[in-house]
Protein backbone atom coordinates (compact mmCIF):
# COMPACT_ATOMS: atom_id res chain seq x y z
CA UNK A 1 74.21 36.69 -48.38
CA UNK A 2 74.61 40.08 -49.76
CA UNK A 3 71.59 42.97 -49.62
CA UNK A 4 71.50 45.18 -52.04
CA UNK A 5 68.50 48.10 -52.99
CA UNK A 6 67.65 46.02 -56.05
CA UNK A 7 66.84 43.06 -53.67
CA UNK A 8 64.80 43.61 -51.08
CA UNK A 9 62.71 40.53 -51.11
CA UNK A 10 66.10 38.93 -49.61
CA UNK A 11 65.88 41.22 -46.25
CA UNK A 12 62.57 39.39 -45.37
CA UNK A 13 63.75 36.10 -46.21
CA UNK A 14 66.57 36.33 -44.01
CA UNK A 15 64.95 37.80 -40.90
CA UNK A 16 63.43 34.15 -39.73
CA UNK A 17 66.81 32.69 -39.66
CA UNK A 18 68.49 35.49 -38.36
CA UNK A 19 65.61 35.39 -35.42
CA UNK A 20 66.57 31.84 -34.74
CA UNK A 21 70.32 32.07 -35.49
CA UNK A 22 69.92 35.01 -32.48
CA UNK A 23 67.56 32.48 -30.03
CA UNK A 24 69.77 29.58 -30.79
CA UNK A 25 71.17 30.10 -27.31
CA UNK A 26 67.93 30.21 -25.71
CA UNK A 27 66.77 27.03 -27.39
CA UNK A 28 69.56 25.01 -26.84
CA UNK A 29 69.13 25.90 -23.01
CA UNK A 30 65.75 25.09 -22.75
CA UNK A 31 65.66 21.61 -24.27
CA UNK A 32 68.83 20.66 -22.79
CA UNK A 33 66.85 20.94 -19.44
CA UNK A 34 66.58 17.80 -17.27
CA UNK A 35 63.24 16.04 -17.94
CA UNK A 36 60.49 16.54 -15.10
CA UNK A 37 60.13 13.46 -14.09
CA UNK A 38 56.25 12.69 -13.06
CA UNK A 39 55.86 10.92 -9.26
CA UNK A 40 53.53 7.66 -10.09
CA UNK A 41 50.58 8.00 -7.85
CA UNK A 42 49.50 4.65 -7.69
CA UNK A 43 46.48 3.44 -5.73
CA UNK A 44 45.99 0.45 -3.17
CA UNK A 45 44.83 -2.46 -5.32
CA UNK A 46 47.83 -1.36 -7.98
CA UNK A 47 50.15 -1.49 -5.91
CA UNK A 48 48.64 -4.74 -4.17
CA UNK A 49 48.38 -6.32 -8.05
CA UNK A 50 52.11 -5.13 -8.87
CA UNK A 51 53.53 -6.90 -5.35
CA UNK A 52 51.59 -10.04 -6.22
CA UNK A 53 53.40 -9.69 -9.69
CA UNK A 54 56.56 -9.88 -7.86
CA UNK A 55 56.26 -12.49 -5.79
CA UNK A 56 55.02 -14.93 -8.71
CA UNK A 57 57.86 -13.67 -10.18
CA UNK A 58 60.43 -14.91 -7.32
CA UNK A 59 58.28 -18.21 -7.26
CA UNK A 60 60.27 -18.98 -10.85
CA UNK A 61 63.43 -18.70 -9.20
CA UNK A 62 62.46 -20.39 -5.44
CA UNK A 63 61.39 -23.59 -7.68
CA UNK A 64 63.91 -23.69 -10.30
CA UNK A 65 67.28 -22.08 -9.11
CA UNK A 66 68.45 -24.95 -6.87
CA UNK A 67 71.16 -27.84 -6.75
CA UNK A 68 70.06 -29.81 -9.50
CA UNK A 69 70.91 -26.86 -12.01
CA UNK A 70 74.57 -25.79 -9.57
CA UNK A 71 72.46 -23.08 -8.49
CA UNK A 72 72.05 -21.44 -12.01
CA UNK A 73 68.89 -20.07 -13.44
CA UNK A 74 67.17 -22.22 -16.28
CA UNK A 75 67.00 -20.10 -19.34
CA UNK A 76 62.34 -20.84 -19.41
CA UNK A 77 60.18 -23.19 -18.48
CA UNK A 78 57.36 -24.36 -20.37
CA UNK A 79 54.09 -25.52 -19.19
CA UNK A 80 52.51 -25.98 -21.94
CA UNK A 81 51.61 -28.51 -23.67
CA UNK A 82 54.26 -30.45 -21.56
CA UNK A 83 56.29 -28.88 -18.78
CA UNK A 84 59.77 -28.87 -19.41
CA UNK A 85 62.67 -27.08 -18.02
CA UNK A 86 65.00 -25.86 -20.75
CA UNK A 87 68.43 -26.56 -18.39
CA UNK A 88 70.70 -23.96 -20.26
CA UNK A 89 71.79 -19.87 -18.92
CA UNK A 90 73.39 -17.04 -19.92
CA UNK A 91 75.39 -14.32 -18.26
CA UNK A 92 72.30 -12.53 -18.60
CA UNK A 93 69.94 -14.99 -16.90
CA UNK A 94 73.23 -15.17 -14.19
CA UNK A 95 72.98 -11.29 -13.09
CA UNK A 96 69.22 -11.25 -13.36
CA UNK A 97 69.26 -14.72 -10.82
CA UNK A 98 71.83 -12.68 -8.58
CA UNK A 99 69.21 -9.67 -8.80
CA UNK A 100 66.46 -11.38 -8.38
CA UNK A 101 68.24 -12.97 -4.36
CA UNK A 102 68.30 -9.32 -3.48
CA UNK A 103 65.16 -8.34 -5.03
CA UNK A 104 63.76 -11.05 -2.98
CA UNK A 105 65.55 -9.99 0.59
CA UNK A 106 63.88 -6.34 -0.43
CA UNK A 107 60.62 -7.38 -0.80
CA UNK A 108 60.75 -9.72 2.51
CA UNK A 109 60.60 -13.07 0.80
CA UNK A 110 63.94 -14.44 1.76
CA UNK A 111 65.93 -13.80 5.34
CA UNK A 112 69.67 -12.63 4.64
CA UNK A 113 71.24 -15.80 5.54
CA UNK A 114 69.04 -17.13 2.46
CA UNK A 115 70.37 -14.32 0.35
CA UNK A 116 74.46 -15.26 1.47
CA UNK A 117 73.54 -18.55 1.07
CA UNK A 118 72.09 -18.22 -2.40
CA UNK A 119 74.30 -15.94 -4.06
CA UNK A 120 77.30 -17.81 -2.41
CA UNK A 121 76.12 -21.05 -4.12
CA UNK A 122 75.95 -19.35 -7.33
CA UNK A 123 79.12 -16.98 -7.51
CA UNK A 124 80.80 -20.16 -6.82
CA UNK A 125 79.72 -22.26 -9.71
CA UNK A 126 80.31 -19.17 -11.69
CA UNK A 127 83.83 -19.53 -10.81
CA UNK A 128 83.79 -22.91 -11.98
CA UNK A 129 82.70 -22.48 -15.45
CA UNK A 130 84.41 -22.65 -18.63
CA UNK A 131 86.08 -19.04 -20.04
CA UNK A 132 87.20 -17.63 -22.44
CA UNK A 133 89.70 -15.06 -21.84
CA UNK A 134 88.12 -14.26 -18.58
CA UNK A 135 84.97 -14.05 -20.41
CA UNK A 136 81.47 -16.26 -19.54
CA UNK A 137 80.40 -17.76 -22.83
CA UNK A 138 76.99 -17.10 -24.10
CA UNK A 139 75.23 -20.45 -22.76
CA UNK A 140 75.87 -23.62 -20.65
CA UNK A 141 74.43 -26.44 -19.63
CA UNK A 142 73.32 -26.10 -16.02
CA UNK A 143 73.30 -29.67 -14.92
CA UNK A 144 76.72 -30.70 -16.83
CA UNK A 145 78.10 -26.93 -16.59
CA UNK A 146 79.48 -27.23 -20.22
CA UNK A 147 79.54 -24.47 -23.45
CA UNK A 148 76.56 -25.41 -25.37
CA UNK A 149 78.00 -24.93 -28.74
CA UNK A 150 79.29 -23.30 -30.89
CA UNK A 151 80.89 -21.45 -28.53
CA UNK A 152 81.25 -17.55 -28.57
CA UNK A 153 81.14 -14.74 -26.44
CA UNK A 154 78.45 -12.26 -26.33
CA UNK A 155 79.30 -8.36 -25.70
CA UNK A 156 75.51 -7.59 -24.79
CA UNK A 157 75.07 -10.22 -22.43
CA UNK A 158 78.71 -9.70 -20.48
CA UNK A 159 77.27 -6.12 -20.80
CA UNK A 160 74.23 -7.38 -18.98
CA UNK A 161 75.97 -9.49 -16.06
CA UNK A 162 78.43 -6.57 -15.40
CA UNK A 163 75.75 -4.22 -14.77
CA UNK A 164 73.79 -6.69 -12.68
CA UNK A 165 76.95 -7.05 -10.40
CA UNK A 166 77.82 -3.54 -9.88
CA UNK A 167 73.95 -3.30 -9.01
CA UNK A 168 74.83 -6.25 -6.80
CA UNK A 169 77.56 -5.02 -5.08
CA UNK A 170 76.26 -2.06 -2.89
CA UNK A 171 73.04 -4.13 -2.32
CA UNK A 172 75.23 -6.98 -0.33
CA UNK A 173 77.66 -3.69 1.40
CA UNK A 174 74.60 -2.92 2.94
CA UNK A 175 73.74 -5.43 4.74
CA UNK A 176 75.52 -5.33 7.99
CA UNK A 177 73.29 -1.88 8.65
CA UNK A 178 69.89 -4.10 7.96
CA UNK A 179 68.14 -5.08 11.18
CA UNK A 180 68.04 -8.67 11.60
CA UNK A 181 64.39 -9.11 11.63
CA UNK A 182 62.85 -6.04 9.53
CA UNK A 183 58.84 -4.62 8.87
CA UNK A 184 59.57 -6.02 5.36
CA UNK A 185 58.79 -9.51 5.97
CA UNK A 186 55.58 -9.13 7.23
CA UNK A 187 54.96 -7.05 3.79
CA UNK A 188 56.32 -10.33 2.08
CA UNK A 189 54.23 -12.07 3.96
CA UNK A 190 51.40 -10.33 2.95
CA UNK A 191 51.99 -10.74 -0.67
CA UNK A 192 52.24 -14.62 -0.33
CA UNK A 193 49.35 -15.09 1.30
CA UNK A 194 47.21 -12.90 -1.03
CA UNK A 195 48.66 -15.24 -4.12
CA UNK A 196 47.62 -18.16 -2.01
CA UNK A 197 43.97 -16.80 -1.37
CA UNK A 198 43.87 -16.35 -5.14
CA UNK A 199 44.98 -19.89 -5.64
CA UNK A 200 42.39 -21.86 -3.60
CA UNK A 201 39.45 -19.43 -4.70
CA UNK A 202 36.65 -20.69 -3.09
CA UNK A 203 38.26 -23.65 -1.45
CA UNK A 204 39.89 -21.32 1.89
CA UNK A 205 40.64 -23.57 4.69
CA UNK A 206 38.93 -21.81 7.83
CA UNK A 207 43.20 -21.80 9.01
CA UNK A 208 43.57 -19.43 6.30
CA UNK A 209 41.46 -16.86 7.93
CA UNK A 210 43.07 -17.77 11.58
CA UNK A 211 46.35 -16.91 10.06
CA UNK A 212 45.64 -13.40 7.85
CA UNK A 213 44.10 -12.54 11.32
CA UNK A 214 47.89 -13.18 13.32
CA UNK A 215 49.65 -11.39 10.08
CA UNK A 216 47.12 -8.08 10.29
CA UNK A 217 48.00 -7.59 13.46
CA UNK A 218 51.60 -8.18 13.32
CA UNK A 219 51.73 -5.71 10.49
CA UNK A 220 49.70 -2.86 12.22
CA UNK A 221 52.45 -3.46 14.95
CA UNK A 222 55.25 -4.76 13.88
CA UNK A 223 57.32 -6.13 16.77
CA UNK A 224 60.32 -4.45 17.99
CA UNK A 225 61.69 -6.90 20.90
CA UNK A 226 62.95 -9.47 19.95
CA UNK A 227 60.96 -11.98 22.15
CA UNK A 228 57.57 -10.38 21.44
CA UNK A 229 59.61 -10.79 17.61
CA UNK A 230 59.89 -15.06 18.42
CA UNK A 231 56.20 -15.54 19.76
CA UNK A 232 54.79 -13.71 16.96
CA UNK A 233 57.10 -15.55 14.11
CA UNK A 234 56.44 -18.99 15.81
CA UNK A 235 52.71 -18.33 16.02
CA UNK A 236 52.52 -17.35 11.97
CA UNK A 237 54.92 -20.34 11.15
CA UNK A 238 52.56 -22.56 13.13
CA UNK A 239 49.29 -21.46 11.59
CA UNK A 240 51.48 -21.30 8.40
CA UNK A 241 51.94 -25.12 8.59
CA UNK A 242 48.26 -25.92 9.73
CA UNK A 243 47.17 -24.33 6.80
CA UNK A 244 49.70 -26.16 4.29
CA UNK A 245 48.33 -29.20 6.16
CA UNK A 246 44.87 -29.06 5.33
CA UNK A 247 45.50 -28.48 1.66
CA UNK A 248 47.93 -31.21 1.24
CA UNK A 249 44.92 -33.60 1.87
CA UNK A 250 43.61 -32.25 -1.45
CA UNK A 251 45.10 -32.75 -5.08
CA UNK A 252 48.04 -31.34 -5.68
CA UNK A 253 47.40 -27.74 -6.94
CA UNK A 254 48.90 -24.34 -7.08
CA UNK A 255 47.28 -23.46 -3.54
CA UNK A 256 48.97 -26.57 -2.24
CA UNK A 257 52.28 -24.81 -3.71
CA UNK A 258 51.61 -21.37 -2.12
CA UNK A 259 50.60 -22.74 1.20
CA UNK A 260 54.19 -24.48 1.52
CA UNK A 261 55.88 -21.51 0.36
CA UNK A 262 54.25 -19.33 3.04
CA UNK A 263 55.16 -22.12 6.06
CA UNK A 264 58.93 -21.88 3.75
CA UNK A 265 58.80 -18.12 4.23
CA UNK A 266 57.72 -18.03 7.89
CA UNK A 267 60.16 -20.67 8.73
CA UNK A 268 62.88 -19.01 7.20
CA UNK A 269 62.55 -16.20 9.20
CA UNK A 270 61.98 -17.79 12.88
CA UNK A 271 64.91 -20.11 11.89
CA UNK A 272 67.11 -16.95 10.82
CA UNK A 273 66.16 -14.68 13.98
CA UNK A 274 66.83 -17.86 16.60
CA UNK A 275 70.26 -18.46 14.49
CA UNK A 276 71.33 -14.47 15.49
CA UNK A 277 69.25 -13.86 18.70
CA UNK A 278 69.32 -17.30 20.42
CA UNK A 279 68.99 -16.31 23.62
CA UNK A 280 65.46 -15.06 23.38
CA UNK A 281 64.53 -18.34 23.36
CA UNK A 282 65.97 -18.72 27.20
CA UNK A 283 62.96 -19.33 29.76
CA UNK A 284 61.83 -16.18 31.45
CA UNK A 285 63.58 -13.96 28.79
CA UNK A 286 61.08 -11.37 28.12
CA UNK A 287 60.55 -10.58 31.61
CA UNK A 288 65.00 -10.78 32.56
CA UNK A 289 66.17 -9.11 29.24
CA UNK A 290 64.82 -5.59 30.33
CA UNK A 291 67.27 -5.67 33.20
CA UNK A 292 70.15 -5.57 30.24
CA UNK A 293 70.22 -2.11 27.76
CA UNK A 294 69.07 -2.31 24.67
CA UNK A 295 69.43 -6.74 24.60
CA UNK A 296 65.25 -7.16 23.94
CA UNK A 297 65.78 -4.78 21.16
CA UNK A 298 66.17 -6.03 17.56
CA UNK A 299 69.96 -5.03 16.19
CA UNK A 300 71.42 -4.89 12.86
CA UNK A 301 73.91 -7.26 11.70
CA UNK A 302 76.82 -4.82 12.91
CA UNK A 303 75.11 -4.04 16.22
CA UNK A 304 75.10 -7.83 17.27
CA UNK A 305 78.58 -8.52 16.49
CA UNK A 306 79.24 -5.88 18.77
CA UNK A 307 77.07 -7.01 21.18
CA UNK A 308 79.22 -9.40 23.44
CA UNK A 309 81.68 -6.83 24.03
CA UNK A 310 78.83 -4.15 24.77
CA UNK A 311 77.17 -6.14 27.65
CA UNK A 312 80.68 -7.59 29.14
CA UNK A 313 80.43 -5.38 31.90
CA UNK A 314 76.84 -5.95 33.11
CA UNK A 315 77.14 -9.54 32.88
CA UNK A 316 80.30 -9.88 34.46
CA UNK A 317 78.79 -7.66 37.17
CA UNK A 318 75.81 -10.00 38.03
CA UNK A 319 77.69 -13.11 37.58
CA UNK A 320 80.01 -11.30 40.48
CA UNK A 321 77.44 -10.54 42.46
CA UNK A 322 75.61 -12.66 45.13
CA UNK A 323 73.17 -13.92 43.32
CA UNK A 324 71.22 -17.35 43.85
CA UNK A 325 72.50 -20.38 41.51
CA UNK A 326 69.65 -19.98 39.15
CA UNK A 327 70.08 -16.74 38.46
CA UNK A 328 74.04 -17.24 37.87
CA UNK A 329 72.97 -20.15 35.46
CA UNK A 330 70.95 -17.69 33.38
CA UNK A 331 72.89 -14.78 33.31
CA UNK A 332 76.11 -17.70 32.29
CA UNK A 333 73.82 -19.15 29.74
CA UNK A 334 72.36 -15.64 28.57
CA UNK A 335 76.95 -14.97 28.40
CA UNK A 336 77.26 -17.77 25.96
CA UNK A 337 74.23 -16.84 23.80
CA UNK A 338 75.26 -13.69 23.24
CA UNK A 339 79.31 -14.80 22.19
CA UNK A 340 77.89 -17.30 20.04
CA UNK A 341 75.22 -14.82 18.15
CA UNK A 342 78.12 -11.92 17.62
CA UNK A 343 80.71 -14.83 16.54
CA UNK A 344 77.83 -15.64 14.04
CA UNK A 345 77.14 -11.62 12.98
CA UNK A 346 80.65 -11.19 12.39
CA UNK A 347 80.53 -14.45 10.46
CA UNK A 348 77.87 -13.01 8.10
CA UNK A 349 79.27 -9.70 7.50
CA UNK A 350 82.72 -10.94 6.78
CA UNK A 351 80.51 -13.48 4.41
CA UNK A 352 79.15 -10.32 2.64
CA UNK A 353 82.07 -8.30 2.53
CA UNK A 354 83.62 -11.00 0.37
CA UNK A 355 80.81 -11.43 -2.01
């Protein structure tokens, strides 16, 4: 643009864009700034609603991820007007069925032998089905494991799974550094039971109240020996099954659902903790364990696999010394225990190291 005396009408016409031309720079800075990213401040009942949203959410894949589909997830299920399980997946219903183990073992609904065991199951029928080039078609059959056709391959959904196994990955690496027996369940507890109080509305067993009492306090103070750990786990499961028991006499209904999945959830976890810490159910073991560092406390996966070779030397030492034949038969059997748990430990970590 040339300026000339005769024209100057163009002088103030180009000012504006020379004033931006100039504060391009400036612009370009200041929206190319990250994005302030706003903390949600969520109250109780929100957050109460949005963990009751999640477990309902699991309940899908508890009742329909299982052997008679090879451990796949169904693509729906339909409840209305007749329920029907449409027995067909994706890669995409794959990852999100992976996900949705670990989501699980997060939220304290599953123990991490349940989480191995699951995702095991599944990576291995994964390795079973049909390719193409590597490639997962777009849909199978769960129950006969066969392309539904026509057959093609679907970028978006291999997209999908890839991204839901890199998300995967880290989530199983870190399991080893998990304590067996975590504050987390008794969260996942919690959100069970309030989907079960919702379910039976005004029909609450009086066992209902018995056990949210035994949960309340275990979640004010969670336990953190591991036979204090036991007691309290086989007191929930017990109450946990009285309560399932008095609803079973009724129809079967969603509460009757709910109540087995919370005895489920509390066995799951007594059965996991005895499987790695078997020797706190020896006689006399909360009172003997103090004698031995750190062996009342609850470890992490790594920590008990390293836990035979840790107490070696004070067991060898009382087994040495002159103690009476009772006492030799505890600390022997207490020996055993404790080769058998870190044998398993090391089992499980090598399980989710190759995952």
């Amino acid at each position: 643009m040339y300026l000339t005396r005769s024209d100057p009408g163009a002088l103030d016409v180009a000012m504006p864009i020379l004033g931006l031309w100039c504060a391009s720079p400036a612009i370009a800075w200041w929206i190319s700034r990250p994005l302030t990213r706003r903390k949600a401040n969520l109250t109780a009942d929100q957050t109460i609603f949005l963990r009751k949203v999640a477990r309902k959410t699991w309940a899908f894949f508890e009742k329909f991820v299982g052997s008679d589909d090879h451990w796949l997830p169904p693509d729906n299920y339909q409840e209305h007007p007749v329920a029907t399980v449409a027995h067909r997946t994706s890669p995409t219903n794959m990852g999100l069925a992976l996900l949705a183990n670990l989501s699980a073992y997060d939220f304290g609904y599953i123990s991490s032998g349940q989480l191995i065991e699951r995702t095991a199951n599944a990576l291995h029928t994964m390795e079973e089905l049909e390719r193409y080039r590597g490639h997962f078609y777009n849909w199978y059959d769960t129950q006969s494991l066969k392309p539904l056709l026509p057959t093609y391959v679907s970028t978006v959904d291999s997209g999908n799974l890839a991204g839901h196994l890199l998300t995967l990955r880290p989530g199983l690496l870190a399991l080893p550094d998990q304590k067996i027996l975590g504050s987390r369940f008794f969260d996942g507890l919690s959100d069970t039971f309030r989907v079960l109080e919702d379910a039976a509305g005004e029909a609450t067993p009086a066992q209902l109240a018995q056990f949210q009492m035994h949960l309340d306090a275990a979640r004010n103070a969670p336990p953190t020996a591991l036979t204090t750990a036991r007691l309290c786990l086989d007191q929930l499961a017990t109450t946990a099954e009285e309560v399932h028991a008095s609803l079973k006499a009724a129809p079967e209904s969603q509460a009757t659902w709910w109540a087995g999945a919370l005895a489920r959830q509390c066995r799951d976890a007594l059965d996991d903790l005895m499987f790695l810490a078997p020797w706190a159910l020896l006689s006399a073991s909360q009172n003997r364990l103090s004698e031995f560092d750190n062996l009342d406390e609850i470890p992490t996966l790594r920590e008990l696999a390293r836990l035979d070779v840790a107490c070696s030397p004070a067991i060898e030492h009382r087994l040495g010394s002159e103690a009476m034949h009772e006492e030799s038969k505890w600390v022997g059997d207490l020996q055993r225990l404790i080769a058998k748990a870190s044998h398993r430990a090391n089992e499980r970590i090598a399980a989710s190291d190759h995952l």
